[in-house]
PDB file of N, CA and C in Angstrom:
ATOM      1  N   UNK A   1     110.880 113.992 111.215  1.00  0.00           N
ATOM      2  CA  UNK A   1     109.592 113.346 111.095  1.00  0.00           C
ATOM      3  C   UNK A   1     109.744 111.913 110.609  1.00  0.00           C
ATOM      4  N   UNK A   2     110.188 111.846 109.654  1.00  0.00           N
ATOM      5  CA  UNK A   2     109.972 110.376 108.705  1.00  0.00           C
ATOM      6  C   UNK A   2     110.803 110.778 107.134  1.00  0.00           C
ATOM      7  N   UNK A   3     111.087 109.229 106.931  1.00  0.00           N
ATOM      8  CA  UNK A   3     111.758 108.918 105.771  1.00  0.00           C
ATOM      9  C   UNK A   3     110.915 108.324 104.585  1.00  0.00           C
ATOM     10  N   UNK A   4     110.471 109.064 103.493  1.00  0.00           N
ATOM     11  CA  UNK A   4     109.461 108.054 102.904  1.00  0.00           C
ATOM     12  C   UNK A   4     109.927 108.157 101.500  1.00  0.00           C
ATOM     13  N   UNK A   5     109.635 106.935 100.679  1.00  0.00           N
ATOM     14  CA  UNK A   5     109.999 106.303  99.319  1.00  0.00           C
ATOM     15  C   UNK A   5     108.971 106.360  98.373  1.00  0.00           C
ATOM     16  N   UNK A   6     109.303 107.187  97.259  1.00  0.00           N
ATOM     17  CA  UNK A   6     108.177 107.457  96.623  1.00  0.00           C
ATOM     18  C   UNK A   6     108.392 106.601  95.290  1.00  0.00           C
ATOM     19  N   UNK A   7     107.991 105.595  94.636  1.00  0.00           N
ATOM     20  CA  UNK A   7     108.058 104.567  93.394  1.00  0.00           C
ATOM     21  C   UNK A   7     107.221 104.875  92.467  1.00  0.00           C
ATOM     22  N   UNK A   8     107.518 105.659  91.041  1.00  0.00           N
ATOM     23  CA  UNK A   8     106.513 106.338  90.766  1.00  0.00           C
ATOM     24  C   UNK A   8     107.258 106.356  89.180  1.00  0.00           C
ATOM     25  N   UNK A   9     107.413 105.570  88.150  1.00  0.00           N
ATOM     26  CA  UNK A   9     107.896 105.848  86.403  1.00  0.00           C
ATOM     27  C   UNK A   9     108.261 107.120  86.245  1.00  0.00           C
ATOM     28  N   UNK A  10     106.870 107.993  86.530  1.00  0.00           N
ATOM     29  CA  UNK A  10     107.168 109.555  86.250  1.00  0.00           C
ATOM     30  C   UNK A  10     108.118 110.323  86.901  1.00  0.00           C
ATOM     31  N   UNK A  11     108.994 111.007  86.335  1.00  0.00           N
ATOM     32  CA  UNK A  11     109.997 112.102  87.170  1.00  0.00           C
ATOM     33  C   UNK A  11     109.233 112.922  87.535  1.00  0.00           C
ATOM     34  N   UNK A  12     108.195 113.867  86.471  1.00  0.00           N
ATOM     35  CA  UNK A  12     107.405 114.677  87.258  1.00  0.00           C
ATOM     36  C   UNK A  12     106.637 114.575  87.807  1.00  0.00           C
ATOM     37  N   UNK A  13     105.756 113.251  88.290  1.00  0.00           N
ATOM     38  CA  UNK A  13     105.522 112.734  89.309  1.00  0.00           C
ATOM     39  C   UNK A  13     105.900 112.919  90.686  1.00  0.00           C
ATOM     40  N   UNK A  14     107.194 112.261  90.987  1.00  0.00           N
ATOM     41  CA  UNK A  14     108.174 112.461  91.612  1.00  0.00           C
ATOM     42  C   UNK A  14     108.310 113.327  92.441  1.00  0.00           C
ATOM     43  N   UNK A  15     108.538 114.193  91.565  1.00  0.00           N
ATOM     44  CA  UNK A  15     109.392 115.972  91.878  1.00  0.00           C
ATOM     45  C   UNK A  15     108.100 116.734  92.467  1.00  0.00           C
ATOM     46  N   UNK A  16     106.736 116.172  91.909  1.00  0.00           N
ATOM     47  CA  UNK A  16     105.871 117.017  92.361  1.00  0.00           C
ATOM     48  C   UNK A  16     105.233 116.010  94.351  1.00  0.00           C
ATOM     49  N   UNK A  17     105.582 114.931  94.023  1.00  0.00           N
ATOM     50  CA  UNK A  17     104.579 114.566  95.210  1.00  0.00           C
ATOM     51  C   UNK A  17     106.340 115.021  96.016  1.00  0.00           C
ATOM     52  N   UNK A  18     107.251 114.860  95.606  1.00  0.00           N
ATOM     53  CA  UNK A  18     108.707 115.600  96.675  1.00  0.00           C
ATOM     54  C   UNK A  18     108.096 116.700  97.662  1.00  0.00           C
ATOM     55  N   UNK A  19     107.775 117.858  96.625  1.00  0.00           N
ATOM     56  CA  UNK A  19     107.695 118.905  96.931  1.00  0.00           C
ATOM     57  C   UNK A  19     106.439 119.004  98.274  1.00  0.00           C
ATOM     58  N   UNK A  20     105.859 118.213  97.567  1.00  0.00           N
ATOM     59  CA  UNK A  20     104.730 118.080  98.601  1.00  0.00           C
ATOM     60  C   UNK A  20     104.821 117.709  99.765  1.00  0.00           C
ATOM     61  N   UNK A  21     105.457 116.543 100.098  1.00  0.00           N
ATOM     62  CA  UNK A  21     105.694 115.658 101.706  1.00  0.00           C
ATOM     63  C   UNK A  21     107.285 116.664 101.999  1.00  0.00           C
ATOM     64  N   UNK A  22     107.936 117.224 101.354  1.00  0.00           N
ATOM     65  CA  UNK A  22     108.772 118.009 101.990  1.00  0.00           C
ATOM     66  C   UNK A  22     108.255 119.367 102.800  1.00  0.00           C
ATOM     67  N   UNK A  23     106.956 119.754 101.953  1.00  0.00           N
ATOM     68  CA  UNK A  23     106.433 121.211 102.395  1.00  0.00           C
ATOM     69  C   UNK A  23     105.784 120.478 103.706  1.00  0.00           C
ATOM     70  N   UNK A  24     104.976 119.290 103.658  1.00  0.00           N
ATOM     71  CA  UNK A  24     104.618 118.749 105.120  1.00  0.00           C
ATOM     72  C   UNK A  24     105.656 118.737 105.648  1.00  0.00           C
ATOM     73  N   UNK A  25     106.821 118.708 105.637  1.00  0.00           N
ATOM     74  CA  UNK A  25     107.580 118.413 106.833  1.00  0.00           C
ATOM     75  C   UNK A  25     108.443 116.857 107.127  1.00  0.00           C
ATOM     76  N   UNK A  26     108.255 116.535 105.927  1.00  0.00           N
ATOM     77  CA  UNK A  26     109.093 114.928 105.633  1.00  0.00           C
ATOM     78  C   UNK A  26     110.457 115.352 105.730  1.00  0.00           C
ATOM     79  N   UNK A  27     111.383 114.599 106.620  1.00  0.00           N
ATOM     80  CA  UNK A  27     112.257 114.850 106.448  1.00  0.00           C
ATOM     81  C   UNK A  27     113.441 114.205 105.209  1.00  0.00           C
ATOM     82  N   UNK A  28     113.080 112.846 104.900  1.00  0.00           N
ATOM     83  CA  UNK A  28     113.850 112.228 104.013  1.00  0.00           C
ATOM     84  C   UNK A  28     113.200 111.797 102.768  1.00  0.00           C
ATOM     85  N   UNK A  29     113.233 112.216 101.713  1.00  0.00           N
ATOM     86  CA  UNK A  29     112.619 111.517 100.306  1.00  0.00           C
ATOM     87  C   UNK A  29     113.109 111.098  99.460  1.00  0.00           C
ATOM     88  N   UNK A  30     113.077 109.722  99.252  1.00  0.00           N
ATOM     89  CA  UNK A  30     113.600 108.803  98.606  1.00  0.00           C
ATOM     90  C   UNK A  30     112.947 109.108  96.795  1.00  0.00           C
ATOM     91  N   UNK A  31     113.381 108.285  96.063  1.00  0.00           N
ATOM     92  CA  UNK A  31     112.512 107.910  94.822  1.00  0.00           C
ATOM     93  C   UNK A  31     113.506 106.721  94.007  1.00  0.00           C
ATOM     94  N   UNK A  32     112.494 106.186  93.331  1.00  0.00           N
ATOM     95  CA  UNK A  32     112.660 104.877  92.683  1.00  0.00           C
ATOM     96  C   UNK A  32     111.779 105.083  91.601  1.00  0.00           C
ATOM     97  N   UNK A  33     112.648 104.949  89.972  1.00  0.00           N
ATOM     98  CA  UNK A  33     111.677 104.898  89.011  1.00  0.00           C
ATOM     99  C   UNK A  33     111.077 103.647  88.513  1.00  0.00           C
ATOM    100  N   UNK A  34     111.574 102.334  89.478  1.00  0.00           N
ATOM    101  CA  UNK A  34     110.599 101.800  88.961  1.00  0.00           C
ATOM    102  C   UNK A  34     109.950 100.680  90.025  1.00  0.00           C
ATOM    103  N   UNK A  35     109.683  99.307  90.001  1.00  0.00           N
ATOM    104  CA  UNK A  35     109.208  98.351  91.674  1.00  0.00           C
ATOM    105  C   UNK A  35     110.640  97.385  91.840  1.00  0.00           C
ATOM    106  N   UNK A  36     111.645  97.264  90.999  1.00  0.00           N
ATOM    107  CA  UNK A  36     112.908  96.465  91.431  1.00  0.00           C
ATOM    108  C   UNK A  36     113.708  97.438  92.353  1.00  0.00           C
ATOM    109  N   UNK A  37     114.118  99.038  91.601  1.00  0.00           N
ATOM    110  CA  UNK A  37     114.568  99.995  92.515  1.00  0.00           C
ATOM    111  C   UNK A  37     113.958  99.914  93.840  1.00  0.00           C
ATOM    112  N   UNK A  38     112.708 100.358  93.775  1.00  0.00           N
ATOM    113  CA  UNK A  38     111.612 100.121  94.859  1.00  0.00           C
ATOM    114  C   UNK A  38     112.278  99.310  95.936  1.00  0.00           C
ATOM    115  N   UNK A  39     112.167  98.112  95.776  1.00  0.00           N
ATOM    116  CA  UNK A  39     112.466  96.679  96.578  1.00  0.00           C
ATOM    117  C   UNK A  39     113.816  97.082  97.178  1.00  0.00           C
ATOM    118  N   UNK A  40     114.983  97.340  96.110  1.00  0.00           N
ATOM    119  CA  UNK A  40     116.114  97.447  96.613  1.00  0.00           C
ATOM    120  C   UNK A  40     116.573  98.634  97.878  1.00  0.00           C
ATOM    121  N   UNK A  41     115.616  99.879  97.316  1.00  0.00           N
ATOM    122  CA  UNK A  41     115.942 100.954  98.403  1.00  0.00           C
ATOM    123  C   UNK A  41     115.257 100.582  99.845  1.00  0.00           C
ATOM    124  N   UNK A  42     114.375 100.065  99.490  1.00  0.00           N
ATOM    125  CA  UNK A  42     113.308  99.439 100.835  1.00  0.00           C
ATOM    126  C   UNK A  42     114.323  98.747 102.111  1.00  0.00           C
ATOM    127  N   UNK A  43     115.425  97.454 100.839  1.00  0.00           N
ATOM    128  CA  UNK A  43     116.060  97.528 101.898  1.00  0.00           C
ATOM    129  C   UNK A  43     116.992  97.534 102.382  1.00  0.00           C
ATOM    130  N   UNK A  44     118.017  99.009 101.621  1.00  0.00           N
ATOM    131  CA  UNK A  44     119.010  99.623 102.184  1.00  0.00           C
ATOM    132  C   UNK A  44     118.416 100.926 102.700  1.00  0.00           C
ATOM    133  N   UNK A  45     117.587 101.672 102.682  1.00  0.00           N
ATOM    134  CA  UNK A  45     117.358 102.256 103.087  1.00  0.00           C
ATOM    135  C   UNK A  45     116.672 102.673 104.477  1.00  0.00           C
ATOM    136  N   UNK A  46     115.983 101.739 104.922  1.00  0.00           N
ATOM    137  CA  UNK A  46     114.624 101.703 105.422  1.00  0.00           C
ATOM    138  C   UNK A  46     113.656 102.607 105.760  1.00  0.00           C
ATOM    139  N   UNK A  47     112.903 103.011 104.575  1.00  0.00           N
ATOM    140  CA  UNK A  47     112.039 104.524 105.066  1.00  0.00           C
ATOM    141  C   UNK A  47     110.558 103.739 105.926  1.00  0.00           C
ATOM    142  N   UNK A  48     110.145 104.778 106.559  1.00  0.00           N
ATOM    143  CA  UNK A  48     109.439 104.500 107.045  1.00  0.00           C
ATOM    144  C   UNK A  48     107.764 104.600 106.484  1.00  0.00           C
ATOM    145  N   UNK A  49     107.588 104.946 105.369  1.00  0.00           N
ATOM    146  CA  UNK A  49     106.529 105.222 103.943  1.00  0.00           C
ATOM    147  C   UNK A  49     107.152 105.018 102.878  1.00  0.00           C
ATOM    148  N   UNK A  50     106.619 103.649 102.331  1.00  0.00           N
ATOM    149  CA  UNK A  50     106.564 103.838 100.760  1.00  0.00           C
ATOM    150  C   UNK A  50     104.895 104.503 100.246  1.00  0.00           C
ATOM    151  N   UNK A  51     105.384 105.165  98.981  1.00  0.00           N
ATOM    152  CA  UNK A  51     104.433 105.866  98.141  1.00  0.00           C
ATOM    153  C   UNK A  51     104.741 105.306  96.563  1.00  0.00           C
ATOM    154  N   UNK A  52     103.445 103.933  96.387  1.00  0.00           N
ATOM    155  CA  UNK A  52     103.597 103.206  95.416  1.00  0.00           C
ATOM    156  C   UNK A  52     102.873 103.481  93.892  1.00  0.00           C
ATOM    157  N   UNK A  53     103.261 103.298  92.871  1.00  0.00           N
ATOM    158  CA  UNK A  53     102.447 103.660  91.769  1.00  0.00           C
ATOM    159  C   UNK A  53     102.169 102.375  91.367  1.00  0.00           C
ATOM    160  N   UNK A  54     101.446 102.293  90.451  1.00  0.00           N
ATOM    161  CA  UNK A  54     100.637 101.095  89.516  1.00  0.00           C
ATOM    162  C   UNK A  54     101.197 100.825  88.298  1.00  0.00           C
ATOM    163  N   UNK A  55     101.454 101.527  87.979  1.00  0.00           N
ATOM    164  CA  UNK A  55     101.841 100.963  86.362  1.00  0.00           C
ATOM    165  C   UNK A  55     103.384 101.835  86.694  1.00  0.00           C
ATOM    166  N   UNK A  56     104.335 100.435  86.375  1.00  0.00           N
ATOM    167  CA  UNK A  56     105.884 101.185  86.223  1.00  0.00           C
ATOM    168  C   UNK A  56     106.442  99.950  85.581  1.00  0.00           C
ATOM    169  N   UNK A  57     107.332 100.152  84.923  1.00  0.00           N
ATOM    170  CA  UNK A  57     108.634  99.339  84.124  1.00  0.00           C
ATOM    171  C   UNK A  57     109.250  98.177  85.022  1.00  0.00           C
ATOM    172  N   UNK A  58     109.890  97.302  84.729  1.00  0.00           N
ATOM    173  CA  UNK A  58     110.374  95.960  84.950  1.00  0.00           C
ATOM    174  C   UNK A  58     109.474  95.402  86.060  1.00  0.00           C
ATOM    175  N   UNK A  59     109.063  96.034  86.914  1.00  0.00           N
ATOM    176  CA  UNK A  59     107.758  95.077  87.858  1.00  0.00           C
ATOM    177  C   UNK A  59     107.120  96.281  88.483  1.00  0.00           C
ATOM    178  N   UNK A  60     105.947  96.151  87.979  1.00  0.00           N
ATOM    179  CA  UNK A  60     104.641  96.727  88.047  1.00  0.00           C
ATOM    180  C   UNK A  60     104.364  97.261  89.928  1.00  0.00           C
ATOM    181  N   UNK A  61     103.250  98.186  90.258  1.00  0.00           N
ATOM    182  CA  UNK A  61     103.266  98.197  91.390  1.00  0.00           C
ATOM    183  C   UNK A  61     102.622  97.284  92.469  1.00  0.00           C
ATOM    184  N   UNK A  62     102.084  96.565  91.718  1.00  0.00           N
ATOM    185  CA  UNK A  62     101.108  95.526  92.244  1.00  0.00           C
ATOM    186  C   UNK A  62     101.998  93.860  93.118  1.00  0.00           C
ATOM    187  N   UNK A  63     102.634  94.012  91.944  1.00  0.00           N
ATOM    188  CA  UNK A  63     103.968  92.761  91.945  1.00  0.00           C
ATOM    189  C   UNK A  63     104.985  93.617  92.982  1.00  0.00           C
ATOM    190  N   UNK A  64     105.371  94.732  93.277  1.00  0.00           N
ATOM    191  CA  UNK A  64     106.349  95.495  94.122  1.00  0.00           C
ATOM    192  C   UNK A  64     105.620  95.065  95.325  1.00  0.00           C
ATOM    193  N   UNK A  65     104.294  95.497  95.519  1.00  0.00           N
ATOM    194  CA  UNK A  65     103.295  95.598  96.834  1.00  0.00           C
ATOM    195  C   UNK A  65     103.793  93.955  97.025  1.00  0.00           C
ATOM    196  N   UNK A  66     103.474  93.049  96.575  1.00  0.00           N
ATOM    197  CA  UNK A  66     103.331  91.587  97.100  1.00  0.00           C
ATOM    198  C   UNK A  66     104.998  91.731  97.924  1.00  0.00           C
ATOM    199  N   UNK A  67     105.834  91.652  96.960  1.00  0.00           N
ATOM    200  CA  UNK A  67     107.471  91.532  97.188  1.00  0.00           C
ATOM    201  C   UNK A  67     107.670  92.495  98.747  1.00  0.00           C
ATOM    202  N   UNK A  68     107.334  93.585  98.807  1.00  0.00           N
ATOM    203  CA  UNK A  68     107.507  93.836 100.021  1.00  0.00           C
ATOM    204  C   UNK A  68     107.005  93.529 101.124  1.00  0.00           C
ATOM    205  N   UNK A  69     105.592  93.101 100.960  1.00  0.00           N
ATOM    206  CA  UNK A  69     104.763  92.448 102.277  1.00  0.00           C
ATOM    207  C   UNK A  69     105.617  91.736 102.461  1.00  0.00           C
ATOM    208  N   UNK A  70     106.252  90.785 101.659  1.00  0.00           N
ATOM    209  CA  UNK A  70     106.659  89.287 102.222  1.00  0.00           C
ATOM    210  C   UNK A  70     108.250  89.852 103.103  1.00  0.00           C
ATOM    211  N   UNK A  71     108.886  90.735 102.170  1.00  0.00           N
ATOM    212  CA  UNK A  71     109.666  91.483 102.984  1.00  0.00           C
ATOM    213  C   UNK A  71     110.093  92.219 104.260  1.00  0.00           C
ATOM    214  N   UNK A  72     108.775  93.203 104.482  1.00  0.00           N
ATOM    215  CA  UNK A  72     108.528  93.863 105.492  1.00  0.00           C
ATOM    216  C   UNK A  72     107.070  93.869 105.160  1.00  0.00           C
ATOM    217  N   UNK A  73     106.653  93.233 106.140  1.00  0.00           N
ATOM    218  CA  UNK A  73     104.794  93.029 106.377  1.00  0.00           C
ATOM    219  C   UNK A  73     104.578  94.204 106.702  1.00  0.00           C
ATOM    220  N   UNK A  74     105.083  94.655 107.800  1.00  0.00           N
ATOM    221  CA  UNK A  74     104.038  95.481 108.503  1.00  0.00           C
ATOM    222  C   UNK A  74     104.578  97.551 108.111  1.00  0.00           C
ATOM    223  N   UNK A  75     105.228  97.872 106.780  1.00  0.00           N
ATOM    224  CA  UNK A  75     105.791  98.615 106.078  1.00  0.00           C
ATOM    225  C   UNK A  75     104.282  99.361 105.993  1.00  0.00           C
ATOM    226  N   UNK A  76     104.104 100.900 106.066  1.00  0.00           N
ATOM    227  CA  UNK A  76     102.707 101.097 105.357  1.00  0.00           C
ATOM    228  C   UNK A  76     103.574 101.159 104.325  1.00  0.00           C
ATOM    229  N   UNK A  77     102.325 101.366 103.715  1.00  0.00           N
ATOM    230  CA  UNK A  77     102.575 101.407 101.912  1.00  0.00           C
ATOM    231  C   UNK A  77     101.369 102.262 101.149  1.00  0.00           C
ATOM    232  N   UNK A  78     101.488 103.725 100.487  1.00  0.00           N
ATOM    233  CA  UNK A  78      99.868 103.885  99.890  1.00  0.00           C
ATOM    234  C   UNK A  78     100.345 103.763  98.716  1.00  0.00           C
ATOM    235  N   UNK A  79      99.030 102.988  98.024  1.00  0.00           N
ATOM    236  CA  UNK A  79      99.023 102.839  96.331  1.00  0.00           C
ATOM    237  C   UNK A  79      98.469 104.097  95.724  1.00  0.00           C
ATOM    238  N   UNK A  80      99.740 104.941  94.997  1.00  0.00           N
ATOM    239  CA  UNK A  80      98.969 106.056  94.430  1.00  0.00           C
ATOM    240  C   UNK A  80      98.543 105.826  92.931  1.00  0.00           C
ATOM    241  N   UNK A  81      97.603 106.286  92.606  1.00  0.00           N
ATOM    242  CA  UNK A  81      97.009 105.840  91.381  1.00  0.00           C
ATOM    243  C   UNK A  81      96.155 106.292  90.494  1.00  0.00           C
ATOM    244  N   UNK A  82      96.195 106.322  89.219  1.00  0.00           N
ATOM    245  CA  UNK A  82      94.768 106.759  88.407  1.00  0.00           C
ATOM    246  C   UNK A  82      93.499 105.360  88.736  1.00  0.00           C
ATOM    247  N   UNK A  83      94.014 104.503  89.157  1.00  0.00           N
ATOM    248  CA  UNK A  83      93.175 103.311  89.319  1.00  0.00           C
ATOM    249  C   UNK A  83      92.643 103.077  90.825  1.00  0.00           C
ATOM    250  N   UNK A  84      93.127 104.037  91.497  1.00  0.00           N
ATOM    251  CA  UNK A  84      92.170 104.020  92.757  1.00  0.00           C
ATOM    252  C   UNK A  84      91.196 103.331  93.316  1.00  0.00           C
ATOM    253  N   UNK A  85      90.086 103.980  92.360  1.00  0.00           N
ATOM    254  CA  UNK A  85      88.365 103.036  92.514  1.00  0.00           C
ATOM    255  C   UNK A  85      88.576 101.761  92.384  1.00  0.00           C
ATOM    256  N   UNK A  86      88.757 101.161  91.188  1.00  0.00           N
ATOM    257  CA  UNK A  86      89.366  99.819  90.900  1.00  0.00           C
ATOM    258  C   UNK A  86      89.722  98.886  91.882  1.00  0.00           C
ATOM    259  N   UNK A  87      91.161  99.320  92.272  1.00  0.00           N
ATOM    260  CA  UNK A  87      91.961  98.760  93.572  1.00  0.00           C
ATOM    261  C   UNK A  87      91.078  99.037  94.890  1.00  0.00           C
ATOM    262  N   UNK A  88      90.261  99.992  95.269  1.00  0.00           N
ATOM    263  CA  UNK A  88      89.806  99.370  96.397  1.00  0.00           C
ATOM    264  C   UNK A  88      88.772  98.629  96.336  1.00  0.00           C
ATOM    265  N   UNK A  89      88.468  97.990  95.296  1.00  0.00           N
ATOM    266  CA  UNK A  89      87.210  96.760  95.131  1.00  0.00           C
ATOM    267  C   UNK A  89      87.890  95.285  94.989  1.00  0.00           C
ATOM    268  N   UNK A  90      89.348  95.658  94.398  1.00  0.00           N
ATOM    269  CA  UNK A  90      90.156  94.714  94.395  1.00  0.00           C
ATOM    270  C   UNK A  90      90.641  93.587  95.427  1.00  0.00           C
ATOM    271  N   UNK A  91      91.266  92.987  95.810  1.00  0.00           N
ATOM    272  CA  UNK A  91      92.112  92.610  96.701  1.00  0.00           C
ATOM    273  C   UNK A  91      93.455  92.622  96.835  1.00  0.00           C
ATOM    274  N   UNK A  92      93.959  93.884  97.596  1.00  0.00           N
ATOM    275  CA  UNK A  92      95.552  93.839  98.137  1.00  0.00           C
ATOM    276  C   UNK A  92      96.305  92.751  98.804  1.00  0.00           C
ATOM    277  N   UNK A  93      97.134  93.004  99.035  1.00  0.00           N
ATOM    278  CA  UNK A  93      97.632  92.113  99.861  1.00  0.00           C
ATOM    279  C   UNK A  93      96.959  92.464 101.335  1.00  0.00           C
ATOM    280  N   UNK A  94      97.485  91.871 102.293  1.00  0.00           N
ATOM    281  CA  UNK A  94      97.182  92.562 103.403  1.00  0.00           C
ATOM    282  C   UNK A  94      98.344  93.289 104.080  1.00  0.00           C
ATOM    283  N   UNK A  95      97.399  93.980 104.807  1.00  0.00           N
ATOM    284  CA  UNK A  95      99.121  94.831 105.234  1.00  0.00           C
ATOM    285  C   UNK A  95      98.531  96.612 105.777  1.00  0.00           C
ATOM    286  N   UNK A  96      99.290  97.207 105.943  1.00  0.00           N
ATOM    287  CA  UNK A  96      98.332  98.815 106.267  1.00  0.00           C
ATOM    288  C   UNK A  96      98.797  99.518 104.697  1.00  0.00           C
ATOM    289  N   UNK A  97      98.128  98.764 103.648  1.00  0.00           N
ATOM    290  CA  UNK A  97      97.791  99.114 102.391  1.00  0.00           C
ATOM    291  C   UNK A  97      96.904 100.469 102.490  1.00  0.00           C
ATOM    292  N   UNK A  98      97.024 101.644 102.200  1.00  0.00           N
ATOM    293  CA  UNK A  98      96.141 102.479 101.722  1.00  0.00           C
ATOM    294  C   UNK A  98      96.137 102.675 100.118  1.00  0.00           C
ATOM    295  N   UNK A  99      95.002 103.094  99.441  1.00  0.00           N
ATOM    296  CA  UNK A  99      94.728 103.796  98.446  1.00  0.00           C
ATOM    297  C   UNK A  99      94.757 105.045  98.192  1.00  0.00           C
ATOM    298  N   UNK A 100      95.301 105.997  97.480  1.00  0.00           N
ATOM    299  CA  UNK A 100      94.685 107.119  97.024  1.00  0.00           C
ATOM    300  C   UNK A 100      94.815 107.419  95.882  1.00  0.00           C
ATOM    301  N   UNK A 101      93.650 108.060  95.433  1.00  0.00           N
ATOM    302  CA  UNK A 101      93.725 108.113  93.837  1.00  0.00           C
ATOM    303  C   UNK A 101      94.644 109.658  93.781  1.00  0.00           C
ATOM    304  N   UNK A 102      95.464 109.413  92.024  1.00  0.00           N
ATOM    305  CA  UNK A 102      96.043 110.678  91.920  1.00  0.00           C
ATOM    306  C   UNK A 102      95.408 111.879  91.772  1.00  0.00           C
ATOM    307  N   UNK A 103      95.567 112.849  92.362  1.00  0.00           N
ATOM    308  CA  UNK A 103      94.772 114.313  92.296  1.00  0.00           C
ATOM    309  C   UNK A 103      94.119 114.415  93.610  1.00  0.00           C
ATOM    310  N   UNK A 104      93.638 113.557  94.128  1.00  0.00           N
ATOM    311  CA  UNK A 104      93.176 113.696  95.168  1.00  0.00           C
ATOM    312  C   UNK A 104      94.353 113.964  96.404  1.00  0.00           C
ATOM    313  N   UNK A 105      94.272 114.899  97.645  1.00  0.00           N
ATOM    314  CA  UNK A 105      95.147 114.804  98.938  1.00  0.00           C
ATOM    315  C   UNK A 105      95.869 113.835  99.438  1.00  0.00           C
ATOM    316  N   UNK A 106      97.776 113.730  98.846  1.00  0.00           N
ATOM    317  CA  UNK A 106      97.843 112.739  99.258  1.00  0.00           C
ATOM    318  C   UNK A 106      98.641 112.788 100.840  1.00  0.00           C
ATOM    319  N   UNK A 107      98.710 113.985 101.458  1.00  0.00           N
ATOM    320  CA  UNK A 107      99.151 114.694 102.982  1.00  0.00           C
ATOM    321  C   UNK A 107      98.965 113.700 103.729  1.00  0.00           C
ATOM    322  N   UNK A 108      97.210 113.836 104.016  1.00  0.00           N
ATOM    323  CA  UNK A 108      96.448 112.941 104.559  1.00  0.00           C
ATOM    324  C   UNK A 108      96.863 111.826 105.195  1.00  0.00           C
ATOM    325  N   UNK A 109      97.047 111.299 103.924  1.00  0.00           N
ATOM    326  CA  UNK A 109      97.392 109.667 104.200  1.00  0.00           C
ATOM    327  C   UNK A 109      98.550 109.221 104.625  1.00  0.00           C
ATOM    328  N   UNK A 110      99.608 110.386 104.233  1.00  0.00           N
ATOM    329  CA  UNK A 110     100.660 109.971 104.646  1.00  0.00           C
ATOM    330  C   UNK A 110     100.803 110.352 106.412  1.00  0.00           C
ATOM    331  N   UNK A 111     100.583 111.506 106.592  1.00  0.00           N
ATOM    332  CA  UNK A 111     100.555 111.799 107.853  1.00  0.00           C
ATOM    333  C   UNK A 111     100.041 110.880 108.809  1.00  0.00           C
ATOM    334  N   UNK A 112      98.675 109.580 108.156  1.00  0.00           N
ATOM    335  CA  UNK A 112      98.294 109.071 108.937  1.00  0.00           C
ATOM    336  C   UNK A 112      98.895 107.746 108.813  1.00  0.00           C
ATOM    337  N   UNK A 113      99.521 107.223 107.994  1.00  0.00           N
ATOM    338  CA  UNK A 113     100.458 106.455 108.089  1.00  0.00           C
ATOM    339  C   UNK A 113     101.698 106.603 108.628  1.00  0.00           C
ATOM    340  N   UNK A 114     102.315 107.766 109.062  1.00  0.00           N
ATOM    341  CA  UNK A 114     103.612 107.859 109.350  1.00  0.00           C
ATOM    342  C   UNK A 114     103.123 108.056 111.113  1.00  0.00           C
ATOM    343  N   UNK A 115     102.194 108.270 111.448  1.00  0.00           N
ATOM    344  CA  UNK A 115     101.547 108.258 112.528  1.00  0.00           C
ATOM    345  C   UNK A 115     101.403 107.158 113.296  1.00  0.00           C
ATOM    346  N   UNK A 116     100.892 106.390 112.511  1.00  0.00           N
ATOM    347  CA  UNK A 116     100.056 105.074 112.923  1.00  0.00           C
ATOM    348  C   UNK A 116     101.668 104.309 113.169  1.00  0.00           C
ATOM    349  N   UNK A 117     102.379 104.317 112.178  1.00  0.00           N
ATOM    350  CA  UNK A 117     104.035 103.601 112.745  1.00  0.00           C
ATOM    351  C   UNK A 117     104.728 103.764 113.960  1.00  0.00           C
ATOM    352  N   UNK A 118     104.590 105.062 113.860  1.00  0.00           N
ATOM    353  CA  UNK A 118     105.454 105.412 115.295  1.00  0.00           C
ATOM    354  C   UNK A 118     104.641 105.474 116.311  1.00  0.00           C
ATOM    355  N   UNK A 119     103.070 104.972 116.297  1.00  0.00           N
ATOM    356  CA  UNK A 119     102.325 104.686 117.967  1.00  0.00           C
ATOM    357  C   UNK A 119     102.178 103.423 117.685  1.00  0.00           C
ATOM    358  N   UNK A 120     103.266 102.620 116.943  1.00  0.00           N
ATOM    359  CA  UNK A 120     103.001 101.050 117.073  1.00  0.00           C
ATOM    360  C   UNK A 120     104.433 100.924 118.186  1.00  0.00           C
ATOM    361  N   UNK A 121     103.981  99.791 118.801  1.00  0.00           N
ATOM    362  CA  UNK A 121     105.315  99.409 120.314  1.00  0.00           C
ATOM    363  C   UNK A 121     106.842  98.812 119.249  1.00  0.00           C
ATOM    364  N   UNK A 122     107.686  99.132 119.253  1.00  0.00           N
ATOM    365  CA  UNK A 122     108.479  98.420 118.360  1.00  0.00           C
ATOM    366  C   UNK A 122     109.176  97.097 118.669  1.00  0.00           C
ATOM    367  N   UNK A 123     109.235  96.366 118.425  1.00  0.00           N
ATOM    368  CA  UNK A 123     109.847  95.051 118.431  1.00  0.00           C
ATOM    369  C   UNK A 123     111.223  94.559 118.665  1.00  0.00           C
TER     370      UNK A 123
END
């Protein structure tokens, strides 16, 4: 299916959204505890979903989000978050930025991001 990077402080965080995009059917799951890891696996790795958090150690998720647009623009990326509401009144960068708040389904989004990549023409 897809390779996706989950950037998230929490281990049990982590381990729990793992379990999750593995039971969908993800085939590769990355993790990064914090947005420098983030950056770096982005690009030795190249997954095809990052799964970003908001608040993490040495650069925040907000500051990660900018660093990779400029990196790889067209990367989805969902911001997972207790700050959800917030951020979508906010302004992201641009980019196929999604939101989802934590607790809420985050399947969804990924499925429709890992979707939306592979019916783009590749370059």
């Amino acid at each position: 299916m897809a390779s996706v990077l989950i950037a998230d402080d929490s281990e049990v965080m982590r381990k729990a959204i793992r379990v999750r995009l593995e039971a969908g059917g993800v085939d590769t799951v990355l993790e990064a505890s914090d947005g420098l890891e983030a950056i770096a696996k982005v690009m030795t790795e190249k997954p095809n979903l990052v799964i970003l958090d908001i608040v993490m150690t040495r650069l925040n998720g907000l500051e990660t989000l900018k660093e990779l647009r400029k990196l790889q623009p067209k990367l989805p990326i969902i911001v997972h978050t207790h700050y959800a509401e917030a951020l979508k009144f906010q302004g992201l960068p641009s980019g196929t930025t999604q939101v989802v708040s934590k607790g809420e389904p985050l399947m969804p989004a990924v499925l429709s991001a890992i979707d939306s990549r592979q019916a783009r023409p590749s370059c």
